[in-house]
N, C-alpha and C. Protein backbone atom coordinates (compact mmCIF):
# COMPACT_ATOMS: atom_id res chain seq x y z
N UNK A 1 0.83 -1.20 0.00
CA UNK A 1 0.00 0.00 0.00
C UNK A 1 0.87 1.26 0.00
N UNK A 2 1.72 1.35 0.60
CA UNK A 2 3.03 2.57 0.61
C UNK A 2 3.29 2.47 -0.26
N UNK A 3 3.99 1.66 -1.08
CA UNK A 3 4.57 1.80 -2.59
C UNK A 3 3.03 2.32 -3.49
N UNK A 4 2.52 2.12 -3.41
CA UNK A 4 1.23 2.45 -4.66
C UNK A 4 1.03 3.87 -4.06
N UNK A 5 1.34 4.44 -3.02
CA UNK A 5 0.68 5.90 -2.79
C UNK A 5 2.07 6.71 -2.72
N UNK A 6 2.85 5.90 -2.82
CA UNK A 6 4.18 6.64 -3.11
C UNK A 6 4.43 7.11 -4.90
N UNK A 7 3.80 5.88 -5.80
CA UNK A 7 3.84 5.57 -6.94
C UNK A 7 2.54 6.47 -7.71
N UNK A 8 1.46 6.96 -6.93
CA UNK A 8 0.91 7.52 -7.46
C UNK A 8 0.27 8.59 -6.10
N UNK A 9 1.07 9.53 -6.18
CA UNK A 9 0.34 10.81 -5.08
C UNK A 9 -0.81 11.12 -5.03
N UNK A 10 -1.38 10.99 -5.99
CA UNK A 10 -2.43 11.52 -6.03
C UNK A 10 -4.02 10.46 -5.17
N UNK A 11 -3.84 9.64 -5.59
CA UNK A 11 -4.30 8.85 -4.58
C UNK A 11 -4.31 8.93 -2.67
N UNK A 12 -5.77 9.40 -2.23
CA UNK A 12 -5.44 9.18 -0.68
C UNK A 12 -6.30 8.12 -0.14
N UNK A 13 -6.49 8.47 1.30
CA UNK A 13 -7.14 7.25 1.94
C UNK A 13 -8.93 7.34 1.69
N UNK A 14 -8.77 9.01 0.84
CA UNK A 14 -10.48 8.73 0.97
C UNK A 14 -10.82 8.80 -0.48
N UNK A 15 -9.94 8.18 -1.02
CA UNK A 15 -10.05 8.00 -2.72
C UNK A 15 -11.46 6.58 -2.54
N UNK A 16 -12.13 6.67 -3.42
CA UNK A 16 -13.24 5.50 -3.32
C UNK A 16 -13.52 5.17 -5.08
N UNK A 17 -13.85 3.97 -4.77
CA UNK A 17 -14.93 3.59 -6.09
C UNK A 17 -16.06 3.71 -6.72
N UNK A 18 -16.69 2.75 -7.93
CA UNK A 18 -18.03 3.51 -8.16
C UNK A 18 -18.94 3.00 -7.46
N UNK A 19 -18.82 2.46 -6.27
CA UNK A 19 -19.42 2.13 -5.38
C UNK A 19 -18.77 2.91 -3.87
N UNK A 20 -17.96 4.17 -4.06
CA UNK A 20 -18.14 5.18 -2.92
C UNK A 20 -17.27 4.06 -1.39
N UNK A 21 -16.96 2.96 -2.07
CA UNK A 21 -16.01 2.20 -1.26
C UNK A 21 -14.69 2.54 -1.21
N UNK A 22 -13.84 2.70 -0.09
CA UNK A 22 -12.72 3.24 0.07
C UNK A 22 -11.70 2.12 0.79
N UNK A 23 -10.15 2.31 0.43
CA UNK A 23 -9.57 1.18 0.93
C UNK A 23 -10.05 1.13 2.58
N UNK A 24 -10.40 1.70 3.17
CA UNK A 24 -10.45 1.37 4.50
C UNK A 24 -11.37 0.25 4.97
N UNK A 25 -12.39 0.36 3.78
CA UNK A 25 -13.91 -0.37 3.13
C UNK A 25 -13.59 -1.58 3.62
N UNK A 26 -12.22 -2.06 2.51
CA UNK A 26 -11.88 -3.22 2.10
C UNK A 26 -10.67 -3.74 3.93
N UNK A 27 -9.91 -2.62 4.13
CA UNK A 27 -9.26 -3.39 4.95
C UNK A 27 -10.04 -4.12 6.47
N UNK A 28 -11.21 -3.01 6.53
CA UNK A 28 -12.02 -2.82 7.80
C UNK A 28 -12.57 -4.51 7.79
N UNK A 29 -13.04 -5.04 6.29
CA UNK A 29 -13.66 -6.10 5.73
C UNK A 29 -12.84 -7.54 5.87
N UNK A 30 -11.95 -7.22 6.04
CA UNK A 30 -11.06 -8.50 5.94
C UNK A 30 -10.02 -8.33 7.31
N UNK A 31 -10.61 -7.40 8.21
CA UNK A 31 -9.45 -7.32 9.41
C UNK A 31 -8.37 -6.78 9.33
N UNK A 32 -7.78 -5.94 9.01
CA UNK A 32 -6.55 -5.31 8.35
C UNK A 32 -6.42 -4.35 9.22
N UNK A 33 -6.17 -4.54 10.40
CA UNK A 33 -5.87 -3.93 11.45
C UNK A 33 -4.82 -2.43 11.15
N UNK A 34 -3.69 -2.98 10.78
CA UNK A 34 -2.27 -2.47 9.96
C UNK A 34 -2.79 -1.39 9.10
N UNK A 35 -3.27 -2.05 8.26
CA UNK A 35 -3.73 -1.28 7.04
C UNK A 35 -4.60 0.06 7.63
N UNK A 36 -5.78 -0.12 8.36
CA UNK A 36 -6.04 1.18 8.78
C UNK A 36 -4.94 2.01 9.63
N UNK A 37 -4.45 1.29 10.50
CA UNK A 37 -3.58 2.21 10.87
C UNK A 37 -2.58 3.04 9.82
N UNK A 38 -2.13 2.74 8.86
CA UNK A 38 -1.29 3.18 8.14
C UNK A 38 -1.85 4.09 7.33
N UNK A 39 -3.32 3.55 6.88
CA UNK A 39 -3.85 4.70 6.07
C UNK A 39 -4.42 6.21 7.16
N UNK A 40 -4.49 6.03 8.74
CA UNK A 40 -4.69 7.08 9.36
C UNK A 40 -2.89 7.96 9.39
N UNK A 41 -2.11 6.91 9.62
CA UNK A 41 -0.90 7.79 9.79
C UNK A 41 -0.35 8.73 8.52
N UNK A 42 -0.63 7.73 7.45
CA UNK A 42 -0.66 8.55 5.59
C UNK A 42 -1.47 9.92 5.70
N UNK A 43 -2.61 9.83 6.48
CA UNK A 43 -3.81 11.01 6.39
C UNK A 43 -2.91 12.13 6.77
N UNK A 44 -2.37 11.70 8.29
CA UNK A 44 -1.52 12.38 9.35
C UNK A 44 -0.40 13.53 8.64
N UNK A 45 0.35 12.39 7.92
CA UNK A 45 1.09 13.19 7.50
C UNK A 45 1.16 14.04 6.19
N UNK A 46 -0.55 14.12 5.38
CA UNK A 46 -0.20 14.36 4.40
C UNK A 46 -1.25 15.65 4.70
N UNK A 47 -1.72 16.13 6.47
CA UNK A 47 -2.48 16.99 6.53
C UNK A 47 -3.83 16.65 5.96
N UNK A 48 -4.20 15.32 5.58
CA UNK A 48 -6.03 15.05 5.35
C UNK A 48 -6.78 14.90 6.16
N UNK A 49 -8.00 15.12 5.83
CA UNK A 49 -8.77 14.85 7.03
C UNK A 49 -9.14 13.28 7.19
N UNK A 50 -9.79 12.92 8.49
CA UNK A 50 -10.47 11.23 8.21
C UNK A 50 -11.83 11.44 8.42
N UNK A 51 -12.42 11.90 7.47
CA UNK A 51 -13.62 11.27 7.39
C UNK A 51 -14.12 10.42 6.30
N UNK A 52 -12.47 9.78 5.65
CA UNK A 52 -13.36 8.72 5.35
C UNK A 52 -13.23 7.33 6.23
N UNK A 53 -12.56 7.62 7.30
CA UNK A 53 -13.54 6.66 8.70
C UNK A 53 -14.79 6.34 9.10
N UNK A 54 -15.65 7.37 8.69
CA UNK A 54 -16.94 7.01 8.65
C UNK A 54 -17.96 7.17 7.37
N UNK A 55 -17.37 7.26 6.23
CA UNK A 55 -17.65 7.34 5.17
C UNK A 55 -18.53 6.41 4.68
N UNK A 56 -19.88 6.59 4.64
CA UNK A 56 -20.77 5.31 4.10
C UNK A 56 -20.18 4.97 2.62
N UNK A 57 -20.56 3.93 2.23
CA UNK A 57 -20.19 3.39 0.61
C UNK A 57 -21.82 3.32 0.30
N UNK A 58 -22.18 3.30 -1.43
CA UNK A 58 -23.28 3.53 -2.01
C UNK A 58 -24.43 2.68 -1.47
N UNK A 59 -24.45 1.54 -0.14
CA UNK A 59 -25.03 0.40 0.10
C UNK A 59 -25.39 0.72 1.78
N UNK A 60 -24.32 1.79 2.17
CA UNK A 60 -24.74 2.39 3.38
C UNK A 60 -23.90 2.34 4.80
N UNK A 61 -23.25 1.34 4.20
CA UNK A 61 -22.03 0.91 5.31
C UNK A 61 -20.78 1.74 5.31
N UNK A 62 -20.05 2.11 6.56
CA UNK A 62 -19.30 2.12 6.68
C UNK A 62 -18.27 1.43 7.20
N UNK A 63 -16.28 2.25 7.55
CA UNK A 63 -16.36 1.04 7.46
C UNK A 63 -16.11 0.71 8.83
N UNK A 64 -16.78 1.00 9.82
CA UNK A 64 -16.44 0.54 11.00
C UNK A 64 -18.24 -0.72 10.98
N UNK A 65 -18.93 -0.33 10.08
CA UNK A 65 -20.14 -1.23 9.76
C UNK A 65 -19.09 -2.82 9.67
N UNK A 66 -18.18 -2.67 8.32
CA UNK A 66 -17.76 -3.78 7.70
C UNK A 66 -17.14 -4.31 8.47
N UNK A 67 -16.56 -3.87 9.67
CA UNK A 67 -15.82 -4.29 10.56
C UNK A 67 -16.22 -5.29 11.06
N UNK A 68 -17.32 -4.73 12.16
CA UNK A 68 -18.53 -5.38 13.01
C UNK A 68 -19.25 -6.58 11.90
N UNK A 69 -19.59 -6.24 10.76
CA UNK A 69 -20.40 -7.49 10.16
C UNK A 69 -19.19 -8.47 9.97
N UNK A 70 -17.98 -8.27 9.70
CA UNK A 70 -17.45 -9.27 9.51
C UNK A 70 -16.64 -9.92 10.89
N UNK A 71 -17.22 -9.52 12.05
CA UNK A 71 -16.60 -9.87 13.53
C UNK A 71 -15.08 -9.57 13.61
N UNK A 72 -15.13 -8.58 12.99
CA UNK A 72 -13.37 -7.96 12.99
C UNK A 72 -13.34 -6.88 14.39
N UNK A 73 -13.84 -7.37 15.59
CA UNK A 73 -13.99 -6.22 16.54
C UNK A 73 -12.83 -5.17 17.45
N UNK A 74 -11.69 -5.84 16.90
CA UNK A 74 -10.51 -4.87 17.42
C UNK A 74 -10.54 -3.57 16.55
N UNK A 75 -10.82 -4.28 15.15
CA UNK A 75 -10.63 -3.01 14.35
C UNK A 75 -11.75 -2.30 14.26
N UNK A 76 -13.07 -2.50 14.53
CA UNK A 76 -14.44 -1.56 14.74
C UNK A 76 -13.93 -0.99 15.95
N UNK A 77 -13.26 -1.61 17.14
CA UNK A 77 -12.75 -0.02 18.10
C UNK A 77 -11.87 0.60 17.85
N UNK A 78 -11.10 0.16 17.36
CA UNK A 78 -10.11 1.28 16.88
C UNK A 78 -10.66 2.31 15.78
N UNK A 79 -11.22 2.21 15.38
CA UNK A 79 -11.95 2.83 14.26
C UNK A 79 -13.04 3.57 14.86
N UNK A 80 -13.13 3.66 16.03
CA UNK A 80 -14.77 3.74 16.72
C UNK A 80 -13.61 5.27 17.47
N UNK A 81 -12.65 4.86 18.61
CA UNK A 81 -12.25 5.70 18.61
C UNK A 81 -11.40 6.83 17.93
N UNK A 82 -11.27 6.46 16.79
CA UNK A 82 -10.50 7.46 15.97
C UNK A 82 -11.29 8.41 15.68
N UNK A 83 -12.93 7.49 15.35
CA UNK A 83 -14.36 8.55 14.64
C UNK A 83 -14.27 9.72 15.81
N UNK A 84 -14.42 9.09 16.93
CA UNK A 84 -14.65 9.94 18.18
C UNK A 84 -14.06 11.53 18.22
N UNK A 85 -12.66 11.29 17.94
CA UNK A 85 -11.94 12.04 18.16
C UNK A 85 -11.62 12.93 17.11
N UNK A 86 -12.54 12.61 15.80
CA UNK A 86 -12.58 14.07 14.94
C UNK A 86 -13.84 14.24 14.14
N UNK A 87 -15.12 13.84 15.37
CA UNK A 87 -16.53 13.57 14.68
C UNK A 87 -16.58 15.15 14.28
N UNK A 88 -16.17 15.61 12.91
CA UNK A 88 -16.72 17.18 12.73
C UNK A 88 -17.05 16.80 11.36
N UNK A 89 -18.31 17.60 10.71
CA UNK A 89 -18.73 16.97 9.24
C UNK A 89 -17.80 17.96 8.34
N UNK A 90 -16.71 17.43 7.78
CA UNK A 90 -16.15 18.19 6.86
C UNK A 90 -17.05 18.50 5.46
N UNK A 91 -15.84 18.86 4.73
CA UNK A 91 -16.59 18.91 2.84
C UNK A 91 -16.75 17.73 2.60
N UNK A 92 -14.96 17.38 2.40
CA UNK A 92 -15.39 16.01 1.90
C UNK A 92 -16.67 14.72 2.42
N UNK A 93 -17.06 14.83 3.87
CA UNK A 93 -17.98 14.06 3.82
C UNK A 93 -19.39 14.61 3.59
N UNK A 94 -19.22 16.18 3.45
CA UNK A 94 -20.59 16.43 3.31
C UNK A 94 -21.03 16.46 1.30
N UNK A 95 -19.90 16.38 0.61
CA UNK A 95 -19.95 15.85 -0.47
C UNK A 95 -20.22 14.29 -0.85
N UNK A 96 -19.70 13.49 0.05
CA UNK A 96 -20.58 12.37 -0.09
C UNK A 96 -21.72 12.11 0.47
N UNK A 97 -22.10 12.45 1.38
CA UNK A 97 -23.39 12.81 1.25
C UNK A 97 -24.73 13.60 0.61
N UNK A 98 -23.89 14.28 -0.14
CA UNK A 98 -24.84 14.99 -0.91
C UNK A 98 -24.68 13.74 -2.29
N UNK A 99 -23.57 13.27 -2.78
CA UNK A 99 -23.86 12.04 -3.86
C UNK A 99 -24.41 11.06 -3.46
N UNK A 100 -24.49 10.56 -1.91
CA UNK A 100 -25.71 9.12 -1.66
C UNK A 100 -26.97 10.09 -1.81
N UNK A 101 -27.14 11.36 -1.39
CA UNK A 101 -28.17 11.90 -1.63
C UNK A 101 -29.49 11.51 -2.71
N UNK A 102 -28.53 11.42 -3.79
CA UNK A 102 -29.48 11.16 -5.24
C UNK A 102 -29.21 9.74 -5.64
N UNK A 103 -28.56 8.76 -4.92
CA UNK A 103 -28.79 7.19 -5.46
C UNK A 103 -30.30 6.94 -5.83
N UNK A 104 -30.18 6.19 -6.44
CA UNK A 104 -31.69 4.95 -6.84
C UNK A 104 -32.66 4.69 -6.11
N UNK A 105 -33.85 5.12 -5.93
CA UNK A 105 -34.69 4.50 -5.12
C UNK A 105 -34.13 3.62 -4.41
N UNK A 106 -34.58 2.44 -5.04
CA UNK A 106 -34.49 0.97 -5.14
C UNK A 106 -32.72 0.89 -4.16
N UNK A 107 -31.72 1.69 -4.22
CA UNK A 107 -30.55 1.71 -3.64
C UNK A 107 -30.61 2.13 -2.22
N UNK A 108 -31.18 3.08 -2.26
CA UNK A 108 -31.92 3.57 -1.06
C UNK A 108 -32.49 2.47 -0.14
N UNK A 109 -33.70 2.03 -0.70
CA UNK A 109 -34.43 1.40 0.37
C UNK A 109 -33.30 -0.12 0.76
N UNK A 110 -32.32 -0.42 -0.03
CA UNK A 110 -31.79 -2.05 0.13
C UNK A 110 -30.77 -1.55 1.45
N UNK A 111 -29.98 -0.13 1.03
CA UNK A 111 -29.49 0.89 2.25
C UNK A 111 -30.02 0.62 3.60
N UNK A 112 -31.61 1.18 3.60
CA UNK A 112 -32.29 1.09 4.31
C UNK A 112 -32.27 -0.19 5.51
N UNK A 113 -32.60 -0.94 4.46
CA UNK A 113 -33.37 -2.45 5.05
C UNK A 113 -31.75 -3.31 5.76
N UNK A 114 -30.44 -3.08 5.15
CA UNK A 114 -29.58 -3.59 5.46
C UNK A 114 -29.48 -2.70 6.87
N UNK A 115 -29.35 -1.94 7.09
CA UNK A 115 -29.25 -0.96 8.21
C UNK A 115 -29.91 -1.78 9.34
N UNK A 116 -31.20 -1.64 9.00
CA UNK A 116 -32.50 -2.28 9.87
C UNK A 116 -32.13 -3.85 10.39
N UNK A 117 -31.76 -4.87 9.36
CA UNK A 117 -31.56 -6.15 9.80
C UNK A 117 -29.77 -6.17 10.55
N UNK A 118 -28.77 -5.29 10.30
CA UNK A 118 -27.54 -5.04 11.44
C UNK A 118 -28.19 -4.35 12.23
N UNK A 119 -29.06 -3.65 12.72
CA UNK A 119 -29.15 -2.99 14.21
C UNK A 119 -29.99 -3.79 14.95
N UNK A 120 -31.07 -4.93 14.25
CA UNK A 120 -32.11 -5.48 14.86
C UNK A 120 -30.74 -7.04 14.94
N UNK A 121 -29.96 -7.43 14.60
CA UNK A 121 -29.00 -8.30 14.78
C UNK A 121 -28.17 -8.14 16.04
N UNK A 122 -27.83 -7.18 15.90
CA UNK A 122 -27.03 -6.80 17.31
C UNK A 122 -28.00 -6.46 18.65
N UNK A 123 -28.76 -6.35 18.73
CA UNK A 123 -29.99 -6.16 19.64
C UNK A 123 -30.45 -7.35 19.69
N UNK A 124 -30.28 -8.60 19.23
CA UNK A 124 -30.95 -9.61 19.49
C UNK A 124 -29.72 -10.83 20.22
N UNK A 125 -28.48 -10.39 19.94
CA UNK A 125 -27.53 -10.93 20.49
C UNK A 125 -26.85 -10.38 21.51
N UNK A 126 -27.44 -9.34 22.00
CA UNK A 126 -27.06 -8.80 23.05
C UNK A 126 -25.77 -7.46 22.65
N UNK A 127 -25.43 -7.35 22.24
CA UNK A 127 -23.99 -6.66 21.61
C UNK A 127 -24.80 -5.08 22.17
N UNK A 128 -24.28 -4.99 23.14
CA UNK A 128 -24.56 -3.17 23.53
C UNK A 128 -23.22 -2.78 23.56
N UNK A 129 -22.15 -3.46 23.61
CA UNK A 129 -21.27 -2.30 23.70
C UNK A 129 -21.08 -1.71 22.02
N UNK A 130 -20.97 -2.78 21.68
CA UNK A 130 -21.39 -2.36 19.58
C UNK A 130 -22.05 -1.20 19.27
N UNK A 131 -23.53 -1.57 19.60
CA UNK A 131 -24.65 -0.51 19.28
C UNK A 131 -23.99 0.44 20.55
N UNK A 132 -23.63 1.29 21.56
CA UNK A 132 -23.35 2.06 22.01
C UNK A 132 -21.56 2.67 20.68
N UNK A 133 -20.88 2.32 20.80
CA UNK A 133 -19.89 2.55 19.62
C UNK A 133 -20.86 3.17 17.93
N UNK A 134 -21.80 2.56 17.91
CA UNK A 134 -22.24 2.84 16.32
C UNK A 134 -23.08 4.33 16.60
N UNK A 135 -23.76 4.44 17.74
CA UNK A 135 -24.93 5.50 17.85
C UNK A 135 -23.54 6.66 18.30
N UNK A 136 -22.50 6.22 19.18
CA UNK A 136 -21.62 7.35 19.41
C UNK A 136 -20.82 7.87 18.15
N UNK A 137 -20.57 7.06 17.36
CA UNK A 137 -20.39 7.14 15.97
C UNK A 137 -20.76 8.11 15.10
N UNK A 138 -22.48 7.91 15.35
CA UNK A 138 -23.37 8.27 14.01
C UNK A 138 -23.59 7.14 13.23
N UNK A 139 -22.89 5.95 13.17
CA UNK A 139 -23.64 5.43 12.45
C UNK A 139 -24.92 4.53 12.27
N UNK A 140 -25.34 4.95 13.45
CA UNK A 140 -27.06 4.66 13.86
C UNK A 140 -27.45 5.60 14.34
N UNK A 141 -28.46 6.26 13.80
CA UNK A 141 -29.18 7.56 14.59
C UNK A 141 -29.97 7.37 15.83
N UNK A 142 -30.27 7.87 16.74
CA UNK A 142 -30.85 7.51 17.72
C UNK A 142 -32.32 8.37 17.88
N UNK A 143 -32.60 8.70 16.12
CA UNK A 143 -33.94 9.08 16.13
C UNK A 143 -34.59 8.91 14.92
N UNK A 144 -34.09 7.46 14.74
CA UNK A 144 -34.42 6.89 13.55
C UNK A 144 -34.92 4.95 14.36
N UNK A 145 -36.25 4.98 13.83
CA UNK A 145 -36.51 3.98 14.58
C UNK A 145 -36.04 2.64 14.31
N UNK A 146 -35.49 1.94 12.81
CA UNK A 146 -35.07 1.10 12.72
C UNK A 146 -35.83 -0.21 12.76
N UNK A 147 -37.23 -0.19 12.23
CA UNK A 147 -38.10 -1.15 12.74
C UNK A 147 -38.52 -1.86 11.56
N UNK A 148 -38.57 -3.21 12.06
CA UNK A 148 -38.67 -4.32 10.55
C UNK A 148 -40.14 -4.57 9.95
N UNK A 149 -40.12 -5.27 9.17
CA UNK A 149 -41.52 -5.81 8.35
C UNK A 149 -42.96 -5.75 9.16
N UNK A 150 -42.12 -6.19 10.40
CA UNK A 150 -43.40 -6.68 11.25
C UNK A 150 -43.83 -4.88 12.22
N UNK A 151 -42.54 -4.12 12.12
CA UNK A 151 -42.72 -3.14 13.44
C UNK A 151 -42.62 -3.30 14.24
N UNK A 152 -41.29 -4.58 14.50
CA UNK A 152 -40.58 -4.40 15.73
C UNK A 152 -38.72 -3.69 15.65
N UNK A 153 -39.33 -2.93 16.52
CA UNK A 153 -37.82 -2.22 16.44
C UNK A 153 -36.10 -2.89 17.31
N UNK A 154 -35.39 -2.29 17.37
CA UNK A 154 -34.43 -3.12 17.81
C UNK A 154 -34.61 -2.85 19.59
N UNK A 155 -35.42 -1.94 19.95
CA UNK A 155 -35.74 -2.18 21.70
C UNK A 155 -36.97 -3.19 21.64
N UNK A 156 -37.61 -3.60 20.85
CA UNK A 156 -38.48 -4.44 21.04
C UNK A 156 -38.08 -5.95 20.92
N UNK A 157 -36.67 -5.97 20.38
CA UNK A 157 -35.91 -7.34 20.45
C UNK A 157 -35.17 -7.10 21.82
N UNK A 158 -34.43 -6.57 21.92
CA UNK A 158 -33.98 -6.15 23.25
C UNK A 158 -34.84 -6.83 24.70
N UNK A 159 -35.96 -6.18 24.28
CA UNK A 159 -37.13 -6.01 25.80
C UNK A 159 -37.24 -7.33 25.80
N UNK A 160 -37.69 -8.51 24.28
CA UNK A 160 -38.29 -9.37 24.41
C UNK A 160 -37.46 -10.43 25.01
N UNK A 161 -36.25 -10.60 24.83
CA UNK A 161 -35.13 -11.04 24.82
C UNK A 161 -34.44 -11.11 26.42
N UNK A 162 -34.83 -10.06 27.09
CA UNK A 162 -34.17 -9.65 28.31
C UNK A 162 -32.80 -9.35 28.32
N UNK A 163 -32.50 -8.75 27.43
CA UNK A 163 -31.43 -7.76 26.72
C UNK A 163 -31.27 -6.41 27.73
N UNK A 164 -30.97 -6.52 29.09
CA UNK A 164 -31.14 -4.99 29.57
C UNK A 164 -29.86 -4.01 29.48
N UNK A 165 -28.94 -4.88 29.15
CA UNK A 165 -27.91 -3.74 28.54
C UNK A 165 -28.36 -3.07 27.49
N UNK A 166 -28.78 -3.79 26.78
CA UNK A 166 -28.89 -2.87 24.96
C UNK A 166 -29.81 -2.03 25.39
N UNK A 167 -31.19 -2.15 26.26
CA UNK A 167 -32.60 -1.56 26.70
C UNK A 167 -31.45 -0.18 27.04
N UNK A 168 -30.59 -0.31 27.73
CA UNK A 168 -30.16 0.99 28.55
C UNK A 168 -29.10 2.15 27.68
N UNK A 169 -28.20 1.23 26.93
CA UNK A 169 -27.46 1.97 26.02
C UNK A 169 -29.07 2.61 24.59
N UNK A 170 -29.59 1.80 24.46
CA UNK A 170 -30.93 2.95 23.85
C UNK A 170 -31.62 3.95 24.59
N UNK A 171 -32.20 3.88 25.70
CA UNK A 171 -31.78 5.00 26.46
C UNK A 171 -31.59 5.92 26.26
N UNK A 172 -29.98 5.37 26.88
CA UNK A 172 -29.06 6.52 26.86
C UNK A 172 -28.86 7.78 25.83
N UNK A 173 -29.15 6.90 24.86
CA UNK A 173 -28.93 8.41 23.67
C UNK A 173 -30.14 8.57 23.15
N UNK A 174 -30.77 8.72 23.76
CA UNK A 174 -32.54 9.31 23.43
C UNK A 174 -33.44 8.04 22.37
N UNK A 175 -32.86 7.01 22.27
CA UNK A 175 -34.02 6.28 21.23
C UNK A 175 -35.41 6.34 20.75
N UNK A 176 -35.40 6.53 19.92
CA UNK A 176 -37.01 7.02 19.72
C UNK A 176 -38.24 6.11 19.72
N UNK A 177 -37.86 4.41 19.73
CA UNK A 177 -38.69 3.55 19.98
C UNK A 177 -39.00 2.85 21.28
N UNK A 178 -38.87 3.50 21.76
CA UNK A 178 -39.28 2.90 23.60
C UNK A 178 -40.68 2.63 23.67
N UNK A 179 -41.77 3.77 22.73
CA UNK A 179 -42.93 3.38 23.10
C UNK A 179 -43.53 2.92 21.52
N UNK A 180 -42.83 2.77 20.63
CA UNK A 180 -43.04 2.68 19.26
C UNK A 180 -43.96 1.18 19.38
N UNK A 181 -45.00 0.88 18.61
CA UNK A 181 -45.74 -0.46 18.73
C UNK A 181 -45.88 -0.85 17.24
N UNK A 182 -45.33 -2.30 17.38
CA UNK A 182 -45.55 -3.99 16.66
C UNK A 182 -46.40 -3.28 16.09
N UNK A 183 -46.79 -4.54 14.81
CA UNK A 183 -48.09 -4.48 14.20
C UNK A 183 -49.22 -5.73 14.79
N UNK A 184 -48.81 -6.06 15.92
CA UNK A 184 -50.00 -6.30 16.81
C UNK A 184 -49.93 -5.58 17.97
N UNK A 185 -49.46 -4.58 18.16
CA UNK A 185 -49.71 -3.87 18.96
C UNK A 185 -49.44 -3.27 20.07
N UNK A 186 -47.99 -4.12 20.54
CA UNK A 186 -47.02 -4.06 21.54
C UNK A 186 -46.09 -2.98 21.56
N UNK A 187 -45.66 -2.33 22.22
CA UNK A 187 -44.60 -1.87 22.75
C UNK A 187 -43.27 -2.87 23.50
N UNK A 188 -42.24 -2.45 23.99
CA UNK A 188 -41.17 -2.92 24.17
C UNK A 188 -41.51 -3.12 25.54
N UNK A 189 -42.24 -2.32 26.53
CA UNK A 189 -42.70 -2.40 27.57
C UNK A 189 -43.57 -3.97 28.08
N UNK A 190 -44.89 -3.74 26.64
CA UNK A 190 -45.22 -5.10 26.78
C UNK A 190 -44.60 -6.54 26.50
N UNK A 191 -43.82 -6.09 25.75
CA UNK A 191 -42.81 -7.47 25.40
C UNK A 191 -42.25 -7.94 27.22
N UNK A 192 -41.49 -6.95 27.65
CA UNK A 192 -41.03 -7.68 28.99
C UNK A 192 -41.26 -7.41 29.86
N UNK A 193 -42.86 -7.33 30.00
CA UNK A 193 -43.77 -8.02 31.08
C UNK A 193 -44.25 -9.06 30.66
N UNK A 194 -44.37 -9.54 29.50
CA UNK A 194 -44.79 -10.66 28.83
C UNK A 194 -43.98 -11.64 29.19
N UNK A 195 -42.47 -11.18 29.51
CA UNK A 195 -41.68 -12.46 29.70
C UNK A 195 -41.20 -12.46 30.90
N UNK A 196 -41.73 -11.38 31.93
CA UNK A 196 -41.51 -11.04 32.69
C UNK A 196 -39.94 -10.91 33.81
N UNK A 197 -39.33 -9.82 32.67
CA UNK A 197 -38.35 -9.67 32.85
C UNK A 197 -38.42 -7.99 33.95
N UNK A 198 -38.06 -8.22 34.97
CA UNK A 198 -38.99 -7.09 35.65
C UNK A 198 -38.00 -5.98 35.83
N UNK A 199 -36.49 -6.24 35.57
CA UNK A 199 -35.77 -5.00 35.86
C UNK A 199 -35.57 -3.61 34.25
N UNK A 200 -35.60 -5.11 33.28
CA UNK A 200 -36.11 -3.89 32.14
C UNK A 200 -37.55 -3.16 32.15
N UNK A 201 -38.71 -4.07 33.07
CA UNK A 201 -39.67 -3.24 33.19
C UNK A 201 -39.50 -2.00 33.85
N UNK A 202 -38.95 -1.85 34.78
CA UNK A 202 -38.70 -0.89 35.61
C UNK A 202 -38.01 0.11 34.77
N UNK A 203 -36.61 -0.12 34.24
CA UNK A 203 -36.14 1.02 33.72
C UNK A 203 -36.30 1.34 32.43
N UNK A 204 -37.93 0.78 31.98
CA UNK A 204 -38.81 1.21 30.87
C UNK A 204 -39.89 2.32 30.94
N UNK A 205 -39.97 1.79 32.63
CA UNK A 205 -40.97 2.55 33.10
C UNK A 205 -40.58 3.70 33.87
N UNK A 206 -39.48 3.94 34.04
CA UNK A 206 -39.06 5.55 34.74
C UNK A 206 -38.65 6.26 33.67
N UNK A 207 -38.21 5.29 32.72
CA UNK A 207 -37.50 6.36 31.53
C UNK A 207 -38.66 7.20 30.54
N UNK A 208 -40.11 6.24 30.85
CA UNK A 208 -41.59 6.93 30.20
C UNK A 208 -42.03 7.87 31.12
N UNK A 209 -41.85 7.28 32.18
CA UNK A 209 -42.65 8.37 33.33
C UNK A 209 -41.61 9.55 33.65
């Protein structure tokens, strides 16, 4: 990777494809621990910014996403804290965002729905320190409800589950589905009294009241 950015300058770390994928995409994807590091120290010294650390690709992921889906979790924290420490929306990322802006319908909603089945995944396996890293991130909004086919959201897997870490890291950063209801009719509340899990009831029920 040094020789090719030595060999061609012009090339940086937030150079991407026609799919808005960037090497970090690819190293984040296959564990390449190294490799991000090197492409943050390249940034370092060449005065760039990193935002393409959190740079979605045309499908919606970024790549601390590719990290986590591919259970590469040293490198989703390292990557988690790097975001941390220069979450400011530059040009360059507000230029890619203005190009996912106008993707495809149809690109959009697959965006969408992939989003929805990784946040309702990690909420069902318990993974709060994850989903706390992605919402500190940005790359889960915490006022975006995230809720599947049926209209259950990822606190309604949580609740049902007796998941009270994840219940609390949603919470924490304001989630907007605490009282959001199923399409039969439930809330996250009723899910765990249903299974009668009584300490997420409780801190379901002070966080409404």
């Amino acid at each position: 990777m040094a020789n090719i950015l030595e060999q061609f300058p012009e090339f940086c770390a937030d150079s991407v494809d026609y799919d808005f994928r960037s090497a970090a995409h690819v190293a984040a994807a296959e564990g390449q621990l190294q490799s991000i590091q090197f492409l943050r120290d390249h940034s370092h010294s060449k005065n760039q910014d990193l935002s393409w650390m959190s740079r979605e690709d045309r499908w919606g992921f970024s790549p601390v996403e590719e990290a986590y889906r591919y259970g590469h979790y040293e490198v989703a924290n390292y990557l988690i804290e790097c975001v941390k420490k220069v979450r400011t929306v530059t040009p360059s990322e507000t230029d890619s965002r203005r190009r996912l802006s106008v993707t495809k319908p149809a690109v959009r909603s697959m965006r969408k729905w992939k989003k929805v089945l990784h946040f309702g995944t990690l909420a069902l396996k318990n993974e709060a320190e994850l989903i706390d890293g992605l919402l500190a991130t940005g790359v889960f909004s915490s006022s975006e409800l995230y809720a599947d086919y049926d209209g259950r959201s990822p606190m309604h897997l949580a609740a049902a589950n007796g998941h009270l870490d994840v219940v609390k890291v949603l919470l924490r950063y304001g989630y907007d589905g605490k009282t959001h209801r199923d399409r039969w009719g439930n809330c996250a509340l009723d899910e765990a009294r249903r299974k009668k899990f009584a300490q997420i009831v409780d801190v379901l029920l002070a966080d409404i009241v």
